[in-house]
PDB file of N, CA and C in Angstrom:
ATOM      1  N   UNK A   1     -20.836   5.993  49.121  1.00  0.00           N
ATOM      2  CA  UNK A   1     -20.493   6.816  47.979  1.00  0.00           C
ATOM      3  C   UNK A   1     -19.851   5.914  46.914  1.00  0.00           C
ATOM      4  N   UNK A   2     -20.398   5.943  45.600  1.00  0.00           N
ATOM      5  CA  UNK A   2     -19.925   5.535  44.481  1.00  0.00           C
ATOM      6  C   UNK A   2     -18.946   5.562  44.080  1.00  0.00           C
ATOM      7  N   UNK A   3     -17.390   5.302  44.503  1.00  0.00           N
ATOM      8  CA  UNK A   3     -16.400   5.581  43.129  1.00  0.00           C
ATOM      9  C   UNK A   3     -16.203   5.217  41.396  1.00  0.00           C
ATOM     10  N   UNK A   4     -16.395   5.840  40.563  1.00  0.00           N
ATOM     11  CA  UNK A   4     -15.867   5.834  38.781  1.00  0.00           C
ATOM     12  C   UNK A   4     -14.468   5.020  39.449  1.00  0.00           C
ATOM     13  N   UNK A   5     -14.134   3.691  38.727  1.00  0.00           N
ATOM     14  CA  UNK A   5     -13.305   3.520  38.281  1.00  0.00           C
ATOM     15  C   UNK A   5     -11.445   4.422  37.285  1.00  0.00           C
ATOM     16  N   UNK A   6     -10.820   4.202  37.404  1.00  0.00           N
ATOM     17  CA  UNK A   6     -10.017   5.357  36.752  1.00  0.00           C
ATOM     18  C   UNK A   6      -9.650   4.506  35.403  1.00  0.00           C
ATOM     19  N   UNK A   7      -9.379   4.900  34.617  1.00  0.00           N
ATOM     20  CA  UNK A   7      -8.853   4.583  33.316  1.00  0.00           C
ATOM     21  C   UNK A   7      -7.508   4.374  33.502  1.00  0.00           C
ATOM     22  N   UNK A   8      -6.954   3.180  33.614  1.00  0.00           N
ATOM     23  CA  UNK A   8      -6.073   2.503  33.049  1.00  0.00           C
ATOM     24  C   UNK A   8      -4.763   2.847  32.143  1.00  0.00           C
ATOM     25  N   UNK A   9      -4.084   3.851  32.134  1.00  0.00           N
ATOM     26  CA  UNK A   9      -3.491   3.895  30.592  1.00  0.00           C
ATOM     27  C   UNK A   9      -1.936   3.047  31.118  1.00  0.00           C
ATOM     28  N   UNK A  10      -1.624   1.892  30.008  1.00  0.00           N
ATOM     29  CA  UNK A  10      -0.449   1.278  30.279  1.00  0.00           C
ATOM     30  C   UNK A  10       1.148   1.754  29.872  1.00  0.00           C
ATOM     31  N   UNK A  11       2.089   1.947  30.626  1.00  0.00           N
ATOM     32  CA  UNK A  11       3.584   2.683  30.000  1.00  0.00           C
ATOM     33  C   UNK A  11       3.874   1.541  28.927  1.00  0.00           C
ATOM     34  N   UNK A  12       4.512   2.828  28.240  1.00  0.00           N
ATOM     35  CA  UNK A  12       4.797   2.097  26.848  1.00  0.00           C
ATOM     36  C   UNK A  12       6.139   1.022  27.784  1.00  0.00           C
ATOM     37  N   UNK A  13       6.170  -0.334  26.662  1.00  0.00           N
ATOM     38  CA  UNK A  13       7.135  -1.057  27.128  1.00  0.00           C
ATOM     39  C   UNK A  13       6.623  -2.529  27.973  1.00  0.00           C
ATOM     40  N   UNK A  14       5.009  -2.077  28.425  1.00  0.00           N
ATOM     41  CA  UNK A  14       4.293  -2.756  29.002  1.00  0.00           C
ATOM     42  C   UNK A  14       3.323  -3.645  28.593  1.00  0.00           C
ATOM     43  N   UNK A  15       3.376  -3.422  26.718  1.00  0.00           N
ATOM     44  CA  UNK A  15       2.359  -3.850  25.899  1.00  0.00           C
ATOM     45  C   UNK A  15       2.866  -4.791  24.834  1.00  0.00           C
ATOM     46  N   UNK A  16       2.673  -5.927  24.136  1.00  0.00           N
ATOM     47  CA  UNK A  16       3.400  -6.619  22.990  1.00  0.00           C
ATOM     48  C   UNK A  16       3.282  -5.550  21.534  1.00  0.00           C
ATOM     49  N   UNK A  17       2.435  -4.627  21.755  1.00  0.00           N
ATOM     50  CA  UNK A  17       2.361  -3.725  20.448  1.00  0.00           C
ATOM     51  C   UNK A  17       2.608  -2.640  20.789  1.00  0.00           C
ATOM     52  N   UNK A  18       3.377  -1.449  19.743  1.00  0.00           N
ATOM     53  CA  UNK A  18       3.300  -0.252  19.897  1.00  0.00           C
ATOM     54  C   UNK A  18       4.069   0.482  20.928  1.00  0.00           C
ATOM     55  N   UNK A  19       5.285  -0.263  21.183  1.00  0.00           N
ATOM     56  CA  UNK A  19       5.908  -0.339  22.259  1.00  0.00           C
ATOM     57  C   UNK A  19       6.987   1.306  22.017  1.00  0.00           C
ATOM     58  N   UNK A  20       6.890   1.903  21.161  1.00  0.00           N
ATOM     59  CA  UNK A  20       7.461   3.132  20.492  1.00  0.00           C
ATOM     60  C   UNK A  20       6.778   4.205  20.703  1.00  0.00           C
ATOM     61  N   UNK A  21       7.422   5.836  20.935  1.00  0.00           N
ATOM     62  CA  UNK A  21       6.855   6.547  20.940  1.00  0.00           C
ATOM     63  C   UNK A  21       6.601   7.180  19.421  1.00  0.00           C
ATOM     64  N   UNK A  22       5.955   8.449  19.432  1.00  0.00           N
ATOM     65  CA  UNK A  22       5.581   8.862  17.987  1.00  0.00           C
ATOM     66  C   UNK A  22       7.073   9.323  16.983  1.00  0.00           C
ATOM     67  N   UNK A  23       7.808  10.163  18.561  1.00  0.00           N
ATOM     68  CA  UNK A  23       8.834  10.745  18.683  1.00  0.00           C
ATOM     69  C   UNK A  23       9.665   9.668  17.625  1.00  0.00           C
ATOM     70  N   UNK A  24       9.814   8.664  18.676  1.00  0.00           N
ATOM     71  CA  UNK A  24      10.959   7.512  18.260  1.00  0.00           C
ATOM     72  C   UNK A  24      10.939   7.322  16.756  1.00  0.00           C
ATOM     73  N   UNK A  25       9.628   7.300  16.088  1.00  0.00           N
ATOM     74  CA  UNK A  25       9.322   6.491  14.688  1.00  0.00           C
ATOM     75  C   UNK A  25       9.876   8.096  13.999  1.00  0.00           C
ATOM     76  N   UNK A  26       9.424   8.988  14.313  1.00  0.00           N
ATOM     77  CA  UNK A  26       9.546  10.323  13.059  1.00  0.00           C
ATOM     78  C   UNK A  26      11.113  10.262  13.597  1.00  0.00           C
ATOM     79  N   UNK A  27      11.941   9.881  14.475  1.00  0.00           N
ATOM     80  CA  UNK A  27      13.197   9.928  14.330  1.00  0.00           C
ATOM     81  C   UNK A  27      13.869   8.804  13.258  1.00  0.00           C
ATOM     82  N   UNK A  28      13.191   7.644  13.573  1.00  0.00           N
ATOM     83  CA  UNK A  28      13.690   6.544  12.883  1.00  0.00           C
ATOM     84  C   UNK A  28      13.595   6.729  11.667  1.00  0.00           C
ATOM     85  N   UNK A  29      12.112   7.202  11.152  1.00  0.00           N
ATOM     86  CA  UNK A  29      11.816   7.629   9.247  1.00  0.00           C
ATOM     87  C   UNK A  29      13.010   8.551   9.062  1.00  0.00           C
ATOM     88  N   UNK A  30      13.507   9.688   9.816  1.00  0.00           N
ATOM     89  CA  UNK A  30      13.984  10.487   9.307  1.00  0.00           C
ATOM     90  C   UNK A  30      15.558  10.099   8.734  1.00  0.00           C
ATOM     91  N   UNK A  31      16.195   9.359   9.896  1.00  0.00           N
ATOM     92  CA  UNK A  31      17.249   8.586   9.272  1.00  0.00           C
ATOM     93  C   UNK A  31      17.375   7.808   8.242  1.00  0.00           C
ATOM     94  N   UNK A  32      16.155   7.303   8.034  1.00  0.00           N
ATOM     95  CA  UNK A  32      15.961   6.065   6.765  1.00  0.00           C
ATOM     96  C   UNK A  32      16.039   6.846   5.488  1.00  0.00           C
ATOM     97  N   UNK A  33      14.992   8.065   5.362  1.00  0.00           N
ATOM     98  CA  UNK A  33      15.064   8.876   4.472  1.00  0.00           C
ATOM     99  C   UNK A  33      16.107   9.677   4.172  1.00  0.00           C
ATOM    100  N   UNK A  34      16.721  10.059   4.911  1.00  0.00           N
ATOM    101  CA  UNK A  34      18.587  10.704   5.174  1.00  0.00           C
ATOM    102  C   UNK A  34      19.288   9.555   4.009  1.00  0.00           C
ATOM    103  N   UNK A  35      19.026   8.540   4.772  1.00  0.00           N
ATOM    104  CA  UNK A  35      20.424   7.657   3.525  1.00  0.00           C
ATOM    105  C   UNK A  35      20.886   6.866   4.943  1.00  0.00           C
ATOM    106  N   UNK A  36      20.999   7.764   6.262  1.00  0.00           N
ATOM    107  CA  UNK A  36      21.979   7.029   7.200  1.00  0.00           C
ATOM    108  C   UNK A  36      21.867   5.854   7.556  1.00  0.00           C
ATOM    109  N   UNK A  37      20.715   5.466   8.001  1.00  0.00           N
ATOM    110  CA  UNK A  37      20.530   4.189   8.270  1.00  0.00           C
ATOM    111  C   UNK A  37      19.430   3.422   7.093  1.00  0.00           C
ATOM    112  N   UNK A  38      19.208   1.914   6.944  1.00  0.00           N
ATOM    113  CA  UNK A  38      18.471   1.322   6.311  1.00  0.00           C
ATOM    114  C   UNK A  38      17.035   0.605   7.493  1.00  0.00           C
ATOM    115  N   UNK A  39      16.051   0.372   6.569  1.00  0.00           N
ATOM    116  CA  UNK A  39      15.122  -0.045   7.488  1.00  0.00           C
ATOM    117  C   UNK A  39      15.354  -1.272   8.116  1.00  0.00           C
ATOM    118  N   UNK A  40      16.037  -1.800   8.050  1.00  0.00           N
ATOM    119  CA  UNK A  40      16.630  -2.986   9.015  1.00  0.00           C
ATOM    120  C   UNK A  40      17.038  -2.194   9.886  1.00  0.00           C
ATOM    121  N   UNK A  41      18.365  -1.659   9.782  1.00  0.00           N
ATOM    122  CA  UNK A  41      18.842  -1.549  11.004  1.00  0.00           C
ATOM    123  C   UNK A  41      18.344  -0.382  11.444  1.00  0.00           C
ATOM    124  N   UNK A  42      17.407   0.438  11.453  1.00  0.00           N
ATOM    125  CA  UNK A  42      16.385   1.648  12.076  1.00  0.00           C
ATOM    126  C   UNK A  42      15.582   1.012  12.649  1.00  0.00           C
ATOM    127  N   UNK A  43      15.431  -0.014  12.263  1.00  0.00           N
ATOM    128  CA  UNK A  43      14.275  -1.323  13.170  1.00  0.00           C
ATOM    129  C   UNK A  43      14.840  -2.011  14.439  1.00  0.00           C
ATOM    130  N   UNK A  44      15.994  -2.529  14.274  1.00  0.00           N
ATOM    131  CA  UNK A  44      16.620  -2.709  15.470  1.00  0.00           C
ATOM    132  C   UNK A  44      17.281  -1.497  16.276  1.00  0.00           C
ATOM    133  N   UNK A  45      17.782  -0.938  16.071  1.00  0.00           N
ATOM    134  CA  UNK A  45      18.069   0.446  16.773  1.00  0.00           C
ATOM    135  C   UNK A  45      16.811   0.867  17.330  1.00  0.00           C
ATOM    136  N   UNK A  46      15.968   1.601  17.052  1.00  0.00           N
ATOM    137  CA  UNK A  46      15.053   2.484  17.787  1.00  0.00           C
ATOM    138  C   UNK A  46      14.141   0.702  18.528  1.00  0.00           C
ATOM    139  N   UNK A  47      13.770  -0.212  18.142  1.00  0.00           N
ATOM    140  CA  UNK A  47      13.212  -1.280  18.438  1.00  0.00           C
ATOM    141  C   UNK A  47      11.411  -1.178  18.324  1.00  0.00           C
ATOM    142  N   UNK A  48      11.643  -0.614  16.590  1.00  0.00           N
ATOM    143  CA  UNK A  48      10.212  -0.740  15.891  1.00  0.00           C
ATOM    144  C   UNK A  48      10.131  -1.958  15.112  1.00  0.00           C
ATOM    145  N   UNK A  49       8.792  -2.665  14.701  1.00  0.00           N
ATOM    146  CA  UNK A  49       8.800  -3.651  13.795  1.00  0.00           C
ATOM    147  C   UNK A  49       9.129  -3.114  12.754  1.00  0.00           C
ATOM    148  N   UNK A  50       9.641  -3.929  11.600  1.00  0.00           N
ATOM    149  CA  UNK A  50      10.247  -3.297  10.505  1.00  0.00           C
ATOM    150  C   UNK A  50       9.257  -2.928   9.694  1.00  0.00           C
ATOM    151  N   UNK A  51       8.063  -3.924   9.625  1.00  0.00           N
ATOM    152  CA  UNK A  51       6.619  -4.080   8.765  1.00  0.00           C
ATOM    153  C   UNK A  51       6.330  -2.147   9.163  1.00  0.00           C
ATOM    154  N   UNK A  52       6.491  -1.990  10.199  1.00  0.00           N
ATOM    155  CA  UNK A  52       5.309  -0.404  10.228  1.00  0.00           C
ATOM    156  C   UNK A  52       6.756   0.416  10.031  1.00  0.00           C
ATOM    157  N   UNK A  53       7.620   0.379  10.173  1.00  0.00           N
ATOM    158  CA  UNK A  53       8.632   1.288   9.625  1.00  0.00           C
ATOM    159  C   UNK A  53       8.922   1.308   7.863  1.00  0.00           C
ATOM    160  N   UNK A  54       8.542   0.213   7.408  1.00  0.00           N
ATOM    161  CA  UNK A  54       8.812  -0.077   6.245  1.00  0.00           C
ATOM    162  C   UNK A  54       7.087   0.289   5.099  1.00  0.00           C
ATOM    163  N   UNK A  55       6.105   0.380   5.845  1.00  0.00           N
ATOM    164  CA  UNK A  55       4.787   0.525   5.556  1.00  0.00           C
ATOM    165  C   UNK A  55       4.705   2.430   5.694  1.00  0.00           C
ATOM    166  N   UNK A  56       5.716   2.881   6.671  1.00  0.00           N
ATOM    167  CA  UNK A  56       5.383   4.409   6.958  1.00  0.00           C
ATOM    168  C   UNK A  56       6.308   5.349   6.011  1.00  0.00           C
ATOM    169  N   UNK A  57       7.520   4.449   5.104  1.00  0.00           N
ATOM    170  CA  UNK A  57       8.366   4.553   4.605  1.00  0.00           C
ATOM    171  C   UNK A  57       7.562   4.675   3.198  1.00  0.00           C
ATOM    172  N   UNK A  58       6.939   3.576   2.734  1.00  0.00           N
ATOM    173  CA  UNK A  58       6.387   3.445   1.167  1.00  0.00           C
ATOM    174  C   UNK A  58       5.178   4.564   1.584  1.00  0.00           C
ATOM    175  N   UNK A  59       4.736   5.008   2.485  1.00  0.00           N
ATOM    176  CA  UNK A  59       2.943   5.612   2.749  1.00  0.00           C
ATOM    177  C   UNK A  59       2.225   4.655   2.674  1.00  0.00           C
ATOM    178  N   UNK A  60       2.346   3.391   2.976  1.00  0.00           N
ATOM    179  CA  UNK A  60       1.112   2.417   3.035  1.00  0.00           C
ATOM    180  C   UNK A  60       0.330   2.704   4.465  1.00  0.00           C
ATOM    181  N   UNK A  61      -0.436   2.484   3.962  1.00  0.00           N
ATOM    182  CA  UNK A  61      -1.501   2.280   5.473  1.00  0.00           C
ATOM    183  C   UNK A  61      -1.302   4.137   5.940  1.00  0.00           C
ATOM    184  N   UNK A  62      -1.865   4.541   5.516  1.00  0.00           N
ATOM    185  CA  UNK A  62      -1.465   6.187   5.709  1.00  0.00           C
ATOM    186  C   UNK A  62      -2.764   7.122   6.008  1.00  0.00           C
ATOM    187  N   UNK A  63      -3.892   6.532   5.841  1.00  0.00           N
ATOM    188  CA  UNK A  63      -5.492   6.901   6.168  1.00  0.00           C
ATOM    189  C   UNK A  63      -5.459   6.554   7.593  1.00  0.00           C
ATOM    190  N   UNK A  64      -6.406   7.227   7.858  1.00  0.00           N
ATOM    191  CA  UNK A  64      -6.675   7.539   9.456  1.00  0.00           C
ATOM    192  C   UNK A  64      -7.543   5.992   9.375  1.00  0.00           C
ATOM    193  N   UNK A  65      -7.706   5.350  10.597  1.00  0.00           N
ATOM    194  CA  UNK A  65      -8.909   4.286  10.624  1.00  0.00           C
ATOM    195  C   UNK A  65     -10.216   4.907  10.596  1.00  0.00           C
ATOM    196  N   UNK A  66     -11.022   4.250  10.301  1.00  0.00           N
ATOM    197  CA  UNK A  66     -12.959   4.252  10.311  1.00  0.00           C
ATOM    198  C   UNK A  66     -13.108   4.562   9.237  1.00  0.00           C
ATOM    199  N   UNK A  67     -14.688   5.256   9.119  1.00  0.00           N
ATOM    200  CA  UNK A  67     -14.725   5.866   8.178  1.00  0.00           C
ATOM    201  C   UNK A  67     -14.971   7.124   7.744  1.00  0.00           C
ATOM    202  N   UNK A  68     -14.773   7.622   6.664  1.00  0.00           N
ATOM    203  CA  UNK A  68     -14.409   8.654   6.020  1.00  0.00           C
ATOM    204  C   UNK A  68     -15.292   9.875   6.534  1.00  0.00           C
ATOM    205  N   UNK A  69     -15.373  10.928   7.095  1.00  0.00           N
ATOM    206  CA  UNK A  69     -15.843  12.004   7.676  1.00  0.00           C
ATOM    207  C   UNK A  69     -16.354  12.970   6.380  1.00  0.00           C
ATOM    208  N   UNK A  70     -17.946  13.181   6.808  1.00  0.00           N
ATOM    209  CA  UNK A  70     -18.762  13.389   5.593  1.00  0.00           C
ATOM    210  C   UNK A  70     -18.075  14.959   5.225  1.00  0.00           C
ATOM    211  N   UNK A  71     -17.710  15.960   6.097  1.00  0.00           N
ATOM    212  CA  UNK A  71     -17.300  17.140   6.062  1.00  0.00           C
ATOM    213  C   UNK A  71     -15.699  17.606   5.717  1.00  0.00           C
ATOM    214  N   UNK A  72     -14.934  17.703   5.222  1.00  0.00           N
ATOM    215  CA  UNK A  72     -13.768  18.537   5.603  1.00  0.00           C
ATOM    216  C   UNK A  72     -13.413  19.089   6.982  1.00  0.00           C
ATOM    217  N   UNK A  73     -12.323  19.248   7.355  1.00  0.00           N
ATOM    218  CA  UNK A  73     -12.090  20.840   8.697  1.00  0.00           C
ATOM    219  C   UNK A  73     -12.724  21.667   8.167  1.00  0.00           C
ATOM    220  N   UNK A  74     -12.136  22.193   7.177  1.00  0.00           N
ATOM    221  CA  UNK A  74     -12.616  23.158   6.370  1.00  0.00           C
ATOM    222  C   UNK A  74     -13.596  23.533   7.125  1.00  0.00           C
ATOM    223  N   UNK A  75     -15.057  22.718   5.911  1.00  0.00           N
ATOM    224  CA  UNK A  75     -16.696  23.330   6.483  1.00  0.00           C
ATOM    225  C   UNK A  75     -17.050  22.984   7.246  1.00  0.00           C
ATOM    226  N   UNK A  76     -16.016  21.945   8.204  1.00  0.00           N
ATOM    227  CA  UNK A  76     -16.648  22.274   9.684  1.00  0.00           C
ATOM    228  C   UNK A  76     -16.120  23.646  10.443  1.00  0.00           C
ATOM    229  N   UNK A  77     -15.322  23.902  10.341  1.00  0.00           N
ATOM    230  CA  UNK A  77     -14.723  25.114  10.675  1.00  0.00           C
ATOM    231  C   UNK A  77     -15.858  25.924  10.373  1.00  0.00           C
ATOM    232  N   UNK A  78     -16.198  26.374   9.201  1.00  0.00           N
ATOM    233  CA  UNK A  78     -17.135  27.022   8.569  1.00  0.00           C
ATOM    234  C   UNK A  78     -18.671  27.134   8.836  1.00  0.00           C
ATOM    235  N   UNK A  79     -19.387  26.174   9.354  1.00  0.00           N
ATOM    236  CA  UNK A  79     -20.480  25.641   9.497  1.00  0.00           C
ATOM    237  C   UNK A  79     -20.361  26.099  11.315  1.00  0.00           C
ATOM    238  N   UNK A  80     -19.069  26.029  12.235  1.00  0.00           N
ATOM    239  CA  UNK A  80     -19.171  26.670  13.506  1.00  0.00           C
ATOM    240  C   UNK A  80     -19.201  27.937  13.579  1.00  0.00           C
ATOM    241  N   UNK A  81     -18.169  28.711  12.857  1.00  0.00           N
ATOM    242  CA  UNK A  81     -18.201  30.288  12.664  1.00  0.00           C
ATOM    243  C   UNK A  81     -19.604  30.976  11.960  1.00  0.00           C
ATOM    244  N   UNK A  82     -20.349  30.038  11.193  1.00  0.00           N
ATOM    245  CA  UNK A  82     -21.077  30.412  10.639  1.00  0.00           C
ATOM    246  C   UNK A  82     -22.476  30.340  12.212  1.00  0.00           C
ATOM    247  N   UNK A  83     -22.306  29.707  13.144  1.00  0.00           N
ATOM    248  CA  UNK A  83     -23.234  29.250  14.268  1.00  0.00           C
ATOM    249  C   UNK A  83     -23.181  30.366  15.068  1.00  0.00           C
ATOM    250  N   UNK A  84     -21.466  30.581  15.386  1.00  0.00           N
ATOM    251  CA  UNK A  84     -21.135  31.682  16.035  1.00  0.00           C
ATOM    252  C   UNK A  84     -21.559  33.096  15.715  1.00  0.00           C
ATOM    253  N   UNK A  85     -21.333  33.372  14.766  1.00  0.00           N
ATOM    254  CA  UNK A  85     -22.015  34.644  14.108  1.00  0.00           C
ATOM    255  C   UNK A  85     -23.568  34.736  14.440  1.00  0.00           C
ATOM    256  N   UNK A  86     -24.154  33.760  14.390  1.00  0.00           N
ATOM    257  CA  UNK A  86     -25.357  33.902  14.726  1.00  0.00           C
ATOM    258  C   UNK A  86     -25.653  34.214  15.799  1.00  0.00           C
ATOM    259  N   UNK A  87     -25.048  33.632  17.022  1.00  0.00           N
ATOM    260  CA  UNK A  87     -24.888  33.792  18.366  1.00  0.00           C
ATOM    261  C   UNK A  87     -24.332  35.306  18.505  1.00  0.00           C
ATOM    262  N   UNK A  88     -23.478  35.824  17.901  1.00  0.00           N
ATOM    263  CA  UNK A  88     -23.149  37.658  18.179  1.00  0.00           C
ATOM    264  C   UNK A  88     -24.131  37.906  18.014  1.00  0.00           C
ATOM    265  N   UNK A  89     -24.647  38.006  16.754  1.00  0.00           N
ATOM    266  CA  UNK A  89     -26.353  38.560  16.350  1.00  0.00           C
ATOM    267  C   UNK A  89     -27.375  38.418  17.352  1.00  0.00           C
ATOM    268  N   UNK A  90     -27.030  38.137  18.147  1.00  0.00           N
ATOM    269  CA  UNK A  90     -28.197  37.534  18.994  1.00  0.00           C
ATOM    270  C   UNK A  90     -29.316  36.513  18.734  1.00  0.00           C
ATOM    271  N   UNK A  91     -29.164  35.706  17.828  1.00  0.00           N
ATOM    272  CA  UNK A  91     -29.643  34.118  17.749  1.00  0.00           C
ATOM    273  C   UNK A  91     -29.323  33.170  17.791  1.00  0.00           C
ATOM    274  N   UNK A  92     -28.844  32.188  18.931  1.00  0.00           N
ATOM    275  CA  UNK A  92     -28.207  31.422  19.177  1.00  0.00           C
ATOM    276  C   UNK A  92     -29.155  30.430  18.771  1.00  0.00           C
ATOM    277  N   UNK A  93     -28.082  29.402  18.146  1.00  0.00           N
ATOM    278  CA  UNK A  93     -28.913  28.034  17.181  1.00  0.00           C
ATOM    279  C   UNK A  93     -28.816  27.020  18.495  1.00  0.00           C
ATOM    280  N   UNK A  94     -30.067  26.299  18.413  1.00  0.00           N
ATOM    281  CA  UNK A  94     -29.862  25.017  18.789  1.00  0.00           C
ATOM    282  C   UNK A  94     -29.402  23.978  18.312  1.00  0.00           C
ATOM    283  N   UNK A  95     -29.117  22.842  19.398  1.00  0.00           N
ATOM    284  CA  UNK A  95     -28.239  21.455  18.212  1.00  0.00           C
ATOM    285  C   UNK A  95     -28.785  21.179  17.141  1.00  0.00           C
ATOM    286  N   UNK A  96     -30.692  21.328  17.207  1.00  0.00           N
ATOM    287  CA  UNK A  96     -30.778  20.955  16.069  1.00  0.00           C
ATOM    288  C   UNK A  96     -31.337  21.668  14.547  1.00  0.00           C
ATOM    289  N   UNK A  97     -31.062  23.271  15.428  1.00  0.00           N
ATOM    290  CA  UNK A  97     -30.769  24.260  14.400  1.00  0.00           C
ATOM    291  C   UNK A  97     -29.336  24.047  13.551  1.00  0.00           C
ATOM    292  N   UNK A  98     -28.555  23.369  14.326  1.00  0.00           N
ATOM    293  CA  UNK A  98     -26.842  23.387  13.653  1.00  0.00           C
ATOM    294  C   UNK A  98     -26.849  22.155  13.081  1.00  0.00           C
ATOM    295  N   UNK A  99     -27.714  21.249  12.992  1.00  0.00           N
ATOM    296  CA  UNK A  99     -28.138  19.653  12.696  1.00  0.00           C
ATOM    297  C   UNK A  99     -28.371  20.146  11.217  1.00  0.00           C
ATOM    298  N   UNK A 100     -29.880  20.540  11.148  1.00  0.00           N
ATOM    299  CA  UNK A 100     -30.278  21.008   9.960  1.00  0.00           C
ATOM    300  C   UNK A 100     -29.121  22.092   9.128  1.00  0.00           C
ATOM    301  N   UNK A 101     -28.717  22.885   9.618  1.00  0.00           N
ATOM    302  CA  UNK A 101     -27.875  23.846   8.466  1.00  0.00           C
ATOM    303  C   UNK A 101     -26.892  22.872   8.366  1.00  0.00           C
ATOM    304  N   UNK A 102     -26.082  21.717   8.793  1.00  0.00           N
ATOM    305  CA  UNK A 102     -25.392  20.718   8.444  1.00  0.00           C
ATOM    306  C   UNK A 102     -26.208  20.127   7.121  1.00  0.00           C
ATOM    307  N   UNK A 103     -27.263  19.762   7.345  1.00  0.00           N
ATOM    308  CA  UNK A 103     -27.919  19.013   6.424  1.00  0.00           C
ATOM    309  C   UNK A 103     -28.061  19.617   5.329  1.00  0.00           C
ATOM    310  N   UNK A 104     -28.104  21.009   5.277  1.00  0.00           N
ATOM    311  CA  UNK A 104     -28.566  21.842   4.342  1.00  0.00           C
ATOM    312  C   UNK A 104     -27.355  21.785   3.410  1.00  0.00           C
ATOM    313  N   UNK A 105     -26.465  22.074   3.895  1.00  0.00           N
ATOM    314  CA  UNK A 105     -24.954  22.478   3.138  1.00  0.00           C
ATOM    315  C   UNK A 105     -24.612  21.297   2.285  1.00  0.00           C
TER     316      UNK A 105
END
């Protein structure tokens, strides 16, 4: 019998990057923005680099990575409910019935 391998995920603390939780940083911004602390010392305290505390501070680097997603939520939202409805009606679209009305829109 074959075993899949398991995926790996490493505890934070275990890695040279990113060694912070999400938690930690929206605590750290929040002090910086307060007045209480400065991005130096919010950098050593919580033990973020200062570069991404100081980059999350101005909004630099603030786009998601890749690239740009041809749709909104929005009309994707829209473009599923619009699938679904069809499916109450009793015509359920195929992928590449929902391919094409993508294309269409």
């Amino acid at each position: 019998m074959l075993k899949m391998p398991r995926k790996h995920k490493r505890l934070l603390g275990y890695r040279s990057y990113r060694n912070y939780s999400k938690e930690k940083l929206e605590e750290a911004l929040g002090k910086v923005i307060d007045g209480t602390l400065s991005i130096r010392e919010a950098s050593r305290q919580f033990s973020i680099p200062f570069g991404t505390l100081y980059n999350r501070y101005k909004g630099i680097h603030g786009n998601n990575p890749g690239h740009p997603t041809i749709f909104t939520h929005v009309e994707e939202v829209a473009i599923l409910k619009s699938a679904a409805k069809c499916a109450d009606w009793g015509f359920p679209l195929s992928l590449m019935d929902i391919r094409m009305m993508a294309k269409y829109y």
